[in-house]
Protein backbone atom coordinates (compact mmCIF):
# COMPACT_ATOMS: atom_id res chain seq x y z
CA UNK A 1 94.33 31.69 45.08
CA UNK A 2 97.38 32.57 42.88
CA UNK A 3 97.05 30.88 39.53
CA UNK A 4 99.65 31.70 36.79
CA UNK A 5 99.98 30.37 33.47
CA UNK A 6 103.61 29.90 31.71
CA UNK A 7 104.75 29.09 28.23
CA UNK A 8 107.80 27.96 27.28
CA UNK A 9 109.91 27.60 24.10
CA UNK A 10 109.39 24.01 23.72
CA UNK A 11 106.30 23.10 22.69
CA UNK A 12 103.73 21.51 25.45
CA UNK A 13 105.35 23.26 27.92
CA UNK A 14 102.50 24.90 29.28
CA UNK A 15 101.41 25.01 32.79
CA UNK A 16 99.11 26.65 35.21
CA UNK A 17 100.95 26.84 38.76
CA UNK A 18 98.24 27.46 41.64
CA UNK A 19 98.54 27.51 45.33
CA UNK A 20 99.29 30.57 48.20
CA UNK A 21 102.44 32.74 49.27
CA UNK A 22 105.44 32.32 48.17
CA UNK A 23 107.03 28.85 47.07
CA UNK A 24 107.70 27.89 50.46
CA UNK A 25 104.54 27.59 51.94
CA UNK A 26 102.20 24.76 51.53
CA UNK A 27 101.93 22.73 48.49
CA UNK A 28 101.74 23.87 44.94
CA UNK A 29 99.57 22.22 41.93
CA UNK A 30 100.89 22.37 38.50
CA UNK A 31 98.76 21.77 35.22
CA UNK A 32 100.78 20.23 32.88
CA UNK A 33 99.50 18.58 29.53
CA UNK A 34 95.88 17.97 30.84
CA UNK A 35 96.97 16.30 34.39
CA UNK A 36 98.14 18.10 37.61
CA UNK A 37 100.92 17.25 39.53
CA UNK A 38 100.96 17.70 43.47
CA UNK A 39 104.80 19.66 44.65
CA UNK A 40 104.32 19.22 48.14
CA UNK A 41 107.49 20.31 50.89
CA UNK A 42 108.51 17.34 52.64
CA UNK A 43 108.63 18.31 56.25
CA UNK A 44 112.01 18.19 58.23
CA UNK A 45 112.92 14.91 59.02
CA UNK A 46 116.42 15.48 60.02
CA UNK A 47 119.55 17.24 59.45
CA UNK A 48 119.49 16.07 55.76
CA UNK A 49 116.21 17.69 55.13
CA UNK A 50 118.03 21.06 56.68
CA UNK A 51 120.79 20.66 54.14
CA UNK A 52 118.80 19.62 51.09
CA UNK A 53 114.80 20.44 51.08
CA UNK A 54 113.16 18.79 48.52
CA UNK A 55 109.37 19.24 46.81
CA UNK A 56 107.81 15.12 47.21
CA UNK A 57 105.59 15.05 43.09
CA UNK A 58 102.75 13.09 42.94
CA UNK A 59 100.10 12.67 40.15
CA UNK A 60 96.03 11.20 40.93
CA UNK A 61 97.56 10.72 45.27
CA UNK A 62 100.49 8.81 43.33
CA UNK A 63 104.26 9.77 44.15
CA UNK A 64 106.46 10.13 41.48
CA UNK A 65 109.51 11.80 42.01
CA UNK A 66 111.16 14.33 44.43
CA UNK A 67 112.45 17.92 43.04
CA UNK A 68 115.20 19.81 44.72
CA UNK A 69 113.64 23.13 46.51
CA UNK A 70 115.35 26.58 45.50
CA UNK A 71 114.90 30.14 46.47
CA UNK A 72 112.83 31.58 43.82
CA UNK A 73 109.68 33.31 43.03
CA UNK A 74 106.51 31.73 42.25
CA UNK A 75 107.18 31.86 38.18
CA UNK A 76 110.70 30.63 38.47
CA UNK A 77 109.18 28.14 40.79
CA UNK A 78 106.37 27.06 37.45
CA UNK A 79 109.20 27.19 34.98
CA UNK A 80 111.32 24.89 36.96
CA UNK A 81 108.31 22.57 37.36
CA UNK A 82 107.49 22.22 33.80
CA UNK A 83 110.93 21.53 32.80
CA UNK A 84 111.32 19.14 35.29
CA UNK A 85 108.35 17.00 34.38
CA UNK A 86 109.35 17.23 30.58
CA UNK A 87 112.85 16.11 31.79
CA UNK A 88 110.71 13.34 33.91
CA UNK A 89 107.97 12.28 31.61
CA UNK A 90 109.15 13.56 28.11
């Protein structure tokens, strides 16, 4: 299990990215402020998903938003994360 821990220049944005291989593969948890968020690949549904692959977010089973996927290694991959959920969530 790959677990990696990133800080940020704003403040509270910490967060502790685990899962296995590189972005791509399976889904990914991040720990941010105390909760953990669920980035999980949506599968290809069609020429759409082809085009534009996207990460389905969910928090305690519940969906939240979708994230754009991006080539990039698994820190990128955390940074992006917590920025999006500050973005999200504040």
């Amino acid at each position: 299990m790959l677990s990696l821990v990133l800080w940020c220049t704003a403040p509270q944005a910490t967060g502790v990215v685990t899962g296995k291989g590189h972005t791509h593969e399976g889904p990914r948890v991040v720990a941010w402020r105390g909760q953990e968020f669920r980035f999980e690949r949506l599968k290809n549904g069609g020429h759409r998903a082809d085009r534009d692959p996207l990460w389905a977010v969910s928090r305690h089973g519940e969906f939240i938003g979708t994230m754009p996927c991006a080539q990039e290694t698994t820190k990128e991959f955390g940074v992006r994360c917590v920025h999006w959920l500050t973005d999200l969530l504040g």
